[in-house]
Protein backbone atom coordinates (compact mmCIF):
# COMPACT_ATOMS: atom_id res chain seq x y z
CA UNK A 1 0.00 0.00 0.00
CA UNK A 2 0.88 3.68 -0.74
CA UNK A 3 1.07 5.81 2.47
CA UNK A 4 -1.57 8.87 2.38
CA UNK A 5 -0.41 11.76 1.27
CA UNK A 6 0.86 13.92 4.12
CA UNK A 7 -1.78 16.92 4.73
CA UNK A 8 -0.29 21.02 4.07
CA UNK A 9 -2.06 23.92 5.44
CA UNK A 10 -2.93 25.70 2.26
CA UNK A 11 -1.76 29.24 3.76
CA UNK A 12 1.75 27.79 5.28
CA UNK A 13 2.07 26.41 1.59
CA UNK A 14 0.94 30.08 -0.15
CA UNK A 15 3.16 32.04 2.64
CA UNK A 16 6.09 29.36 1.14
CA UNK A 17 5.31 29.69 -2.41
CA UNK A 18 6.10 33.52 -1.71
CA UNK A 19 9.08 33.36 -0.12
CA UNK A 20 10.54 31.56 -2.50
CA UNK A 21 9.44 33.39 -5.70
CA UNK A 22 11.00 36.68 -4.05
CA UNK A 23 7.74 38.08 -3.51
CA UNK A 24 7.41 38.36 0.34
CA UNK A 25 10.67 38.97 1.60
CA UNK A 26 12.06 40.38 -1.72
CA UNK A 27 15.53 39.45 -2.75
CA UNK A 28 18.11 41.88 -2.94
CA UNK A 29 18.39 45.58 -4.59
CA UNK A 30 19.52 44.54 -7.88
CA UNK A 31 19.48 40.09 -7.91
CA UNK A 32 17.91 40.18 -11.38
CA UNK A 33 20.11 36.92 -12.10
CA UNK A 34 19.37 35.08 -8.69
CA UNK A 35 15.32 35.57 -9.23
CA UNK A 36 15.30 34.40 -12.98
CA UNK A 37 17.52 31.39 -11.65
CA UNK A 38 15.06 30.30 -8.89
CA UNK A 39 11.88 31.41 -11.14
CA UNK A 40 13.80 29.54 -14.10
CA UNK A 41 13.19 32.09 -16.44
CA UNK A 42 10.09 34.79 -16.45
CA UNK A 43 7.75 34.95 -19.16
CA UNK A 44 8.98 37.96 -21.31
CA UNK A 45 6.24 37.50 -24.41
CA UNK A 46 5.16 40.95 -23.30
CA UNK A 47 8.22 43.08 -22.07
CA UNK A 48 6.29 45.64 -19.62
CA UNK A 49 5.10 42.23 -17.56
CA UNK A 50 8.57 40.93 -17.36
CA UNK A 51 10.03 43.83 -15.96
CA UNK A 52 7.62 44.59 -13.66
CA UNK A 53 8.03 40.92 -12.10
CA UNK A 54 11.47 41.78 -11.58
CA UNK A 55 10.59 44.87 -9.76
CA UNK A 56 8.31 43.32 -7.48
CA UNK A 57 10.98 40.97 -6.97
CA UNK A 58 13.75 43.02 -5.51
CA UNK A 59 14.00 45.39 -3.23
CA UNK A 60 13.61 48.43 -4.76
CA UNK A 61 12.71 47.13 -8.04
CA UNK A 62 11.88 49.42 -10.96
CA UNK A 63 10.58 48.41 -14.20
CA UNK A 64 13.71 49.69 -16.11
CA UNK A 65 15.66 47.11 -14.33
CA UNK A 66 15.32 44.24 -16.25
CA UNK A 67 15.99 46.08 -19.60
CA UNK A 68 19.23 47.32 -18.23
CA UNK A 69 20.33 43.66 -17.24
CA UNK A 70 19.97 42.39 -20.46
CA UNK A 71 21.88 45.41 -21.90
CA UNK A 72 24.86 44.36 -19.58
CA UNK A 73 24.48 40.79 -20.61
CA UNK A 74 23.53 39.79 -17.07
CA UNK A 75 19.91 38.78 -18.62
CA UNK A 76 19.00 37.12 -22.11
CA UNK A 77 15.98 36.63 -23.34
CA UNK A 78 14.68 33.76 -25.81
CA UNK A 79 12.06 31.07 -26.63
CA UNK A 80 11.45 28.81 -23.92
CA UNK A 81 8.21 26.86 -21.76
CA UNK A 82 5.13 26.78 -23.97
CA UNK A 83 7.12 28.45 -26.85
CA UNK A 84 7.00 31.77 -25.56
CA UNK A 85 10.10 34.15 -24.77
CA UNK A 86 11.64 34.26 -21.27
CA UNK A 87 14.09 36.29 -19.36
CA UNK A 88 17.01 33.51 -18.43
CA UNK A 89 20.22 34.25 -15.92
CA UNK A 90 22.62 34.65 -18.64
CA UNK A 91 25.17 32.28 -16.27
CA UNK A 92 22.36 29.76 -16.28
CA UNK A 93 21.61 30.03 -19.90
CA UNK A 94 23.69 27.16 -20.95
CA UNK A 95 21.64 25.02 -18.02
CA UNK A 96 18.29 25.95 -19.64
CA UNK A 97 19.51 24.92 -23.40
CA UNK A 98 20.67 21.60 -22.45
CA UNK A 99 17.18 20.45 -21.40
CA UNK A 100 14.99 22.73 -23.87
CA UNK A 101 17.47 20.92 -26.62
CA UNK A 102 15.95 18.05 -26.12
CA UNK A 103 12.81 18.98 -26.63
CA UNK A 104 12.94 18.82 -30.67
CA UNK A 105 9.08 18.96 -31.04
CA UNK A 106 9.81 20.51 -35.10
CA UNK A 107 10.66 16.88 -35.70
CA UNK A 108 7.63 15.83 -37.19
CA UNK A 109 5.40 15.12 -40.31
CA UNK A 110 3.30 18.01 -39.41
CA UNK A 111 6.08 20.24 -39.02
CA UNK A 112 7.52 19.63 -42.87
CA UNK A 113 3.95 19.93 -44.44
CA UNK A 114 3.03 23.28 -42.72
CA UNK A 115 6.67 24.77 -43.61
CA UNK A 116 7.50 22.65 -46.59
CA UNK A 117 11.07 21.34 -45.73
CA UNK A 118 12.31 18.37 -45.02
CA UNK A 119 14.27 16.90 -41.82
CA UNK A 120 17.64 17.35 -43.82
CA UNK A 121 16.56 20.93 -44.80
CA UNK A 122 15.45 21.75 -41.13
CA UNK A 123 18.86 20.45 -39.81
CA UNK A 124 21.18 22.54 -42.23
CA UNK A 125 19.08 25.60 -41.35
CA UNK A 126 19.77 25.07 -37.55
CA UNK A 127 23.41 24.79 -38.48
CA UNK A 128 23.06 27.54 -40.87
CA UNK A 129 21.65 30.08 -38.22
CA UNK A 130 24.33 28.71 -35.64
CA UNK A 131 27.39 29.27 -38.29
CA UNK A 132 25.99 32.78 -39.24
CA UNK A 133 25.42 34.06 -35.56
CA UNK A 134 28.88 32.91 -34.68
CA UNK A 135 30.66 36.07 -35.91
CA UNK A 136 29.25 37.49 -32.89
CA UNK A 137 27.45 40.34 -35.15
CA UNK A 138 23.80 40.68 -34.47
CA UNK A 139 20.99 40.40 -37.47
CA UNK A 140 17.58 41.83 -37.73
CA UNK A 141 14.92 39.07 -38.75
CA UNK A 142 15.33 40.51 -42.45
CA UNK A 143 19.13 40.11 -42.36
CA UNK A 144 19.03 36.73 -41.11
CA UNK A 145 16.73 35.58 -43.67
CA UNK A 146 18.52 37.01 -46.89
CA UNK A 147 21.38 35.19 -45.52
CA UNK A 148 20.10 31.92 -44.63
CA UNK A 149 18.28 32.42 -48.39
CA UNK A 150 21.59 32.28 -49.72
CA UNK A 151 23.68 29.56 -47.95
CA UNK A 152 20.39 26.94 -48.25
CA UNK A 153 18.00 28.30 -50.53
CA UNK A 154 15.35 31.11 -50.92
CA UNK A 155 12.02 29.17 -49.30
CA UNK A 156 13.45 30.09 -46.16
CA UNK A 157 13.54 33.68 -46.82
CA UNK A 158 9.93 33.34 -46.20
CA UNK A 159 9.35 30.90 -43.47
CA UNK A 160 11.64 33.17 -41.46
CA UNK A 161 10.10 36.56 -42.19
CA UNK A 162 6.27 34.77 -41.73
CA UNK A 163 6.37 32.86 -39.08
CA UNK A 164 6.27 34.84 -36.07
CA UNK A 165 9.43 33.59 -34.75
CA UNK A 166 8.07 29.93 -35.42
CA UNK A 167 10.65 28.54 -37.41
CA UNK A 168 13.89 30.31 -35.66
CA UNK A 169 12.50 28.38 -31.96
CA UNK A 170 14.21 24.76 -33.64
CA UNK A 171 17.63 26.96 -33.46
CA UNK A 172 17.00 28.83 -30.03
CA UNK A 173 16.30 25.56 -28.49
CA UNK A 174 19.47 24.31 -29.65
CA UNK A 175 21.26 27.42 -27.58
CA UNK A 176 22.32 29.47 -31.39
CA UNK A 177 19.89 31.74 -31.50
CA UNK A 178 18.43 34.40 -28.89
CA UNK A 179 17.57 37.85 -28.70
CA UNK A 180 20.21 40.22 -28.36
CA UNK A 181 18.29 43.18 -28.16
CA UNK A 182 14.86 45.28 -29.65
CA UNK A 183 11.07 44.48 -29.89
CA UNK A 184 9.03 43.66 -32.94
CA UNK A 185 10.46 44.48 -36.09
CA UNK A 186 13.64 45.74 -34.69
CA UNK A 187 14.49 42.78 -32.58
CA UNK A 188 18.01 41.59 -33.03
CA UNK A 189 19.53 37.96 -33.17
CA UNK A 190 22.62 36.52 -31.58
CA UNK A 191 24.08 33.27 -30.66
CA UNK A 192 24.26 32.91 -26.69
CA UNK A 193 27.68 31.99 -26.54
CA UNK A 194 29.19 34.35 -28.40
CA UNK A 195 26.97 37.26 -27.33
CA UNK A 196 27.67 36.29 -23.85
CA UNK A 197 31.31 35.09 -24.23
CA UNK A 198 31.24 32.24 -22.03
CA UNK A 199 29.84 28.88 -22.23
CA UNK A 200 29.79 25.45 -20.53
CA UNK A 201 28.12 21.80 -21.89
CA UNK A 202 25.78 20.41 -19.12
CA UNK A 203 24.31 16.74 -19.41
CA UNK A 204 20.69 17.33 -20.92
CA UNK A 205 19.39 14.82 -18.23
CA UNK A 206 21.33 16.42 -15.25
CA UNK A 207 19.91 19.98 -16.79
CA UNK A 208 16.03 18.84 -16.67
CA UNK A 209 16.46 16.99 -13.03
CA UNK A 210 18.13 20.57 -11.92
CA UNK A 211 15.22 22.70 -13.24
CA UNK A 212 12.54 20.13 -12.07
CA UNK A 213 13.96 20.36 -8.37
CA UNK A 214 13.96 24.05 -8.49
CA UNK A 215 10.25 23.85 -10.22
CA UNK A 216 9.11 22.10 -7.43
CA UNK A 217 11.15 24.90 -5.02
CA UNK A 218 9.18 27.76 -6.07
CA UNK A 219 6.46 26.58 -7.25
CA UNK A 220 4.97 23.04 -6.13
CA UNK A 221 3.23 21.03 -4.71
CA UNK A 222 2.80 20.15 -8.22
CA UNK A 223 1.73 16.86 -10.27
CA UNK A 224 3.12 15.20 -12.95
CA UNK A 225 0.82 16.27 -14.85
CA UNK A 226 0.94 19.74 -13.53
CA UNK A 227 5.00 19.78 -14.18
CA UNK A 228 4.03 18.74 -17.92
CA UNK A 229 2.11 21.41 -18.41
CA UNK A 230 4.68 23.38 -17.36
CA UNK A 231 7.47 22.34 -18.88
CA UNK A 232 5.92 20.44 -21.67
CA UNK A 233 7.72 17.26 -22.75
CA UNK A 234 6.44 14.21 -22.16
CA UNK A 235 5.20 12.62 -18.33
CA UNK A 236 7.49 10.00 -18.58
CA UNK A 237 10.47 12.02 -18.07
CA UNK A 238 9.00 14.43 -15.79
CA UNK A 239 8.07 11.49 -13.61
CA UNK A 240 11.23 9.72 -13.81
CA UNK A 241 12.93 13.35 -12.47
CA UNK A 242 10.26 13.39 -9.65
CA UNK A 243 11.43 9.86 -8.66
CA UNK A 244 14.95 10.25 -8.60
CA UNK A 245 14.24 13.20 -6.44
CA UNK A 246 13.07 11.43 -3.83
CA UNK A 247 9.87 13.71 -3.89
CA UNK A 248 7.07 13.20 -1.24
CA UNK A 249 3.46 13.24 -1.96
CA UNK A 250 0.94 15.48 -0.23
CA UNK A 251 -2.64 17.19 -0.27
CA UNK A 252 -3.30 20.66 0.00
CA UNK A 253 -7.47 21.05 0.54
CA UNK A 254 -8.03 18.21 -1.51
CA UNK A 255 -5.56 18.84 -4.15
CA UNK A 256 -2.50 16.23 -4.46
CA UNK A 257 0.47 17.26 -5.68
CA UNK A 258 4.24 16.36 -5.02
CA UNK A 259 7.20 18.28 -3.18
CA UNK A 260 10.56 18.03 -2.25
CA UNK A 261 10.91 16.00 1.45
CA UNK A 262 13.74 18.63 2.50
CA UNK A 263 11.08 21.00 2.05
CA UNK A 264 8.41 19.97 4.12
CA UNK A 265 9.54 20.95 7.41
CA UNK A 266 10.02 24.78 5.49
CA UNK A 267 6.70 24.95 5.18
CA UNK A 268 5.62 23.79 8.26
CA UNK A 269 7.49 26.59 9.57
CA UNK A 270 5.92 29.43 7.81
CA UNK A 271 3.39 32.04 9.29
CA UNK A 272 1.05 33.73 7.10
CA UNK A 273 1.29 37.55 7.45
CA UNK A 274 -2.07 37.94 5.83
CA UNK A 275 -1.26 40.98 3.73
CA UNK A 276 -2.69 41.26 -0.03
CA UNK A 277 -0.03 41.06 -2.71
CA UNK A 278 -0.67 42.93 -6.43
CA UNK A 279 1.26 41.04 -8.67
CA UNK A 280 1.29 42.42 -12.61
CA UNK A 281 0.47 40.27 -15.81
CA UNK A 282 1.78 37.10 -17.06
CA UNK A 283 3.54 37.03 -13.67
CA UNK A 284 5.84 33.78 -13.01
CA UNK A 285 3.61 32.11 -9.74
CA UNK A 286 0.30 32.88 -11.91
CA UNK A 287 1.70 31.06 -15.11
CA UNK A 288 3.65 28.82 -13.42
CA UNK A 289 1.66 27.32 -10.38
CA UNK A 290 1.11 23.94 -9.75
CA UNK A 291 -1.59 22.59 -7.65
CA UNK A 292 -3.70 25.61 -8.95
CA UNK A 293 -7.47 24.93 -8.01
CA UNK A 294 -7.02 26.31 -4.46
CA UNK A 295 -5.17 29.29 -5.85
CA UNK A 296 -7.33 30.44 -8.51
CA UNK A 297 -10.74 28.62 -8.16
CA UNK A 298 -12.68 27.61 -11.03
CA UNK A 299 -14.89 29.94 -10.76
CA UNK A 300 -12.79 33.06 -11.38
CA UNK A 301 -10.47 31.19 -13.77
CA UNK A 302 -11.67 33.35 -16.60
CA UNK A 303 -11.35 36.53 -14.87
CA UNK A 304 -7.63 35.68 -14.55
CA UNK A 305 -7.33 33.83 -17.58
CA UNK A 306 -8.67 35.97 -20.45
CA UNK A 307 -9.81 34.90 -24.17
CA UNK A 308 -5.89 34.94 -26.61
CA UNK A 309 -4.27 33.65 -23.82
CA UNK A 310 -3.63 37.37 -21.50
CA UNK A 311 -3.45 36.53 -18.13
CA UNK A 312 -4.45 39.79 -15.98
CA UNK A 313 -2.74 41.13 -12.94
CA UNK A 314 -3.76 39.88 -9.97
CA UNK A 315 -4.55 40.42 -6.25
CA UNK A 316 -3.40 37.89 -3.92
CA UNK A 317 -4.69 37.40 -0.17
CA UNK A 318 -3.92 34.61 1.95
CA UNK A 319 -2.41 32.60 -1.17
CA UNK A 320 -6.23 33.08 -3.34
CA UNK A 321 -6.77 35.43 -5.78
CA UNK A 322 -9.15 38.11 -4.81
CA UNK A 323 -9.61 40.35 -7.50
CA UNK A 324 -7.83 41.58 -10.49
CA UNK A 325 -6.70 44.87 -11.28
CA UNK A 326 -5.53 47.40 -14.01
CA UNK A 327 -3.56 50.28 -14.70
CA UNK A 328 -2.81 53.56 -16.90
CA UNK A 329 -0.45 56.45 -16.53
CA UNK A 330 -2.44 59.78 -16.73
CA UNK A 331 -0.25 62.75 -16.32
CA UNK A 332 2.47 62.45 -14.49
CA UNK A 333 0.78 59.62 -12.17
CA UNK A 334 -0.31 55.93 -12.37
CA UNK A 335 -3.95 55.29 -12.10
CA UNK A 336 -4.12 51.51 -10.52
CA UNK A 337 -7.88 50.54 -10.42
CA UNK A 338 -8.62 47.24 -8.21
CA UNK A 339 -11.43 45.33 -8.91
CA UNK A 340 -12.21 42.70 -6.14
CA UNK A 341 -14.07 39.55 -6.74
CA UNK A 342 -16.10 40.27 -2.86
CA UNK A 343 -16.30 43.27 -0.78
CA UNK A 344 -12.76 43.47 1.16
CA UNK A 345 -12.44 45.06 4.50
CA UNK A 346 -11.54 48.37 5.01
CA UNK A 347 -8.62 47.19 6.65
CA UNK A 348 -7.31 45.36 3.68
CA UNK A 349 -7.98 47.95 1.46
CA UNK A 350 -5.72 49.75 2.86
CA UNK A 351 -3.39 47.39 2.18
CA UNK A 352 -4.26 47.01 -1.23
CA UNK A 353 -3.64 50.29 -1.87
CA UNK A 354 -0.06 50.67 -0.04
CA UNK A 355 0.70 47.88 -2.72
CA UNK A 356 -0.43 50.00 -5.67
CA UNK A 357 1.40 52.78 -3.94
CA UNK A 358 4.46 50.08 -4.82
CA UNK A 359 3.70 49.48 -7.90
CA UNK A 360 3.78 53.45 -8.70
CA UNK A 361 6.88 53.70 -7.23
CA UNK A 362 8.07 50.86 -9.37
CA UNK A 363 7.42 52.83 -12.72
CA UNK A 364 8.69 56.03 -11.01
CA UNK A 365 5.28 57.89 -10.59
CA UNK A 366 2.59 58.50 -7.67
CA UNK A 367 0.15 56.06 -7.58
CA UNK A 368 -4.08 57.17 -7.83
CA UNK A 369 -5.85 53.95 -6.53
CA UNK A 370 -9.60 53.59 -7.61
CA UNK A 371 -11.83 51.18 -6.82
CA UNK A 372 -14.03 49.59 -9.76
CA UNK A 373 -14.20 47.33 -12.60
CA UNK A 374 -11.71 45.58 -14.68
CA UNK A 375 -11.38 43.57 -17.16
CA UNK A 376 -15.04 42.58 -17.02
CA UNK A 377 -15.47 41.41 -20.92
């Protein structure tokens, strides 16, 4: 027989999850590197989020941090989880290649019909973006293309330039290709070793037992299935990393999920401080979560979770979300409008409001904090 799953206290376990995502105590004035290590990576699709998870992440955090990180190299950003851009340590960089590279998901039938290549072709464009990147010069998406067009032929030109950044992720997985610098059409490409001018080789399955451990360190209990999701891959691997972890199964209200056993008597320890958190968009313990259901409940799942896949900022009390909330800068302040899910006390309120005070401060402006609705449709 199995033994029952040991029982959390879903507020030790939220007060836990905080700590160690930086959020409550922050890390240091200016540990960009050490919070996208322990986060593995923050979900940069949308720039403004990124850096404002930094900022709420360190003390004294602005949003122009994480912009000036990557400038110094301390910070790169490319394709990871789900196929969408992160902010990676650049020292852990290497880490995070070795287990996306295995993760060669262009390698199938589907793949060549929707793009028209073949295996061969796909392989000698990898290469081909690798050996044109290595002279340490950054290209535009144009300049790329018009040279990988004339090493290995001109039906590239056009999967490049129309595929949303599609058919460079085969290369960025392989560590030669990331983003040295830009947004949209300006965006620049560089090859992570060169760019960053150090490198190391790690063991692909050493790399994905490393980042499951720390998964399960900032952001378990978690499943299986819920690492999957996560990471993407297939379960078999993900469980055979659990295993070899010596993980420990337990239940938080209902939910069963997995955790590291030298991490159990952490939580025990923690004490709830009770305060409301406002954490900003596509933020890392939203997107990341594991045991999820007694974090963000069913029922509000769509306020959180919006239709083409935006995830709204939210506001956290007692390890649930509350309420969502929004923001514009009018003048020469930030107008922060908090829209709870139930009436909050006055108490808390004013809690809430010392946190959009935070967030102002973050983007270098006063805060105005309203009351009312947001993202209602």
């Amino acid at each position: 027989m199995h033994p029952s799953p040991q029982l959390l206290d879903p507020r030790r376990v939220a007060a836990w999850r905080l700590a160690r995502q930086h959020i409550a105590p922050t890390a240091e004035t200016g540990a960009l590197e050490q919070v996208a290590t322990d986060l593995i990576g923050v979900q940069a699709q949308v720039q403004s989020s990124a850096a404002l998870a930094f900022a709420l992440r360190v003390a004294g955090g602005t949003v122009g941090d994480a912009a000036a990180a990557q400038a110094e190299r301390r910070l790169i950003r490319s394709w990871g989880m789900r196929g969408t851009l992160h902010l990676w340590a650049a020292d852990d960089y290497p880490l995070i290649a070795a287990a996306l590279g295995r993760r060669e998901t262009w390698r199938r039938p589907v793949w060549f019909r929707y793009f028209g290549v073949t295996e061969a072709e796909m392989e000698a464009l990898i290469e081909g973006i690798g050996e044109i990147l290595g002279d340490g010069r950054p290209r535009t998406r144009k300049e790329l293309a018009a040279e990988i067009g004339e090493r290995i032929g001109p039906k590239h030109v056009e999967n490049i330039g129309s595929s949303w950044g599609t058919y460079l992720k085969p290369a960025a997985m392989r560590g030669l290709l990331a983003q040295a610098a830009g947004e949209g059409s300006t965006v620049t490409f560089t090859r992570p070793d060169v760019w960053l001018g150090r490198w190391r080789d790690v063991d692909p399955d050493e790399a994905l037992q490393t980042l499951v451990r720390r998964y399960l360190a900032a952001y378990g209990p978690a499943s299986v299935a819920e690492i999957t999701r996560w990471w993407g891959g297939s379960r078999t691997e993900i469980r055979k990393a659990t295993v070899a972890l010596g993980t420990r199964e337990v239940e938080v209200d209902g939910e069963r999920g997995l955790v590291l056993g030298e991490d159990l008597e952490a939580i025990a320890r923690m004490e709830p401080d009770g305060a409301p958190r406002l954490l900003g968009p596509f933020d890392p313990l939203t997107v990341g979560s594991g045991s999820r259901a007694w974090f963000l409940p069913k029922a509000i799942e769509k306020r959180v979770s919006r239709t083409a896949g935006w995830i709204s900022p939210i506001v956290l009390l007692d390890g649930q979300v509350v309420g969502v909330w929004t923001s514009e800068r009018v003048r020469d302040r930030l107008r922060v409008v908090v829209d709870p899910f139930d009436a909050l006390p006055k108490r808390t309120l004013r809690a809430v409001e010392a946190e959009a005070d935070r967030i102002g401060a973050a983007h270098g402006l006063a805060a105005q904090f309203e009351i009312g609705p947001a993202f209602t449709t």
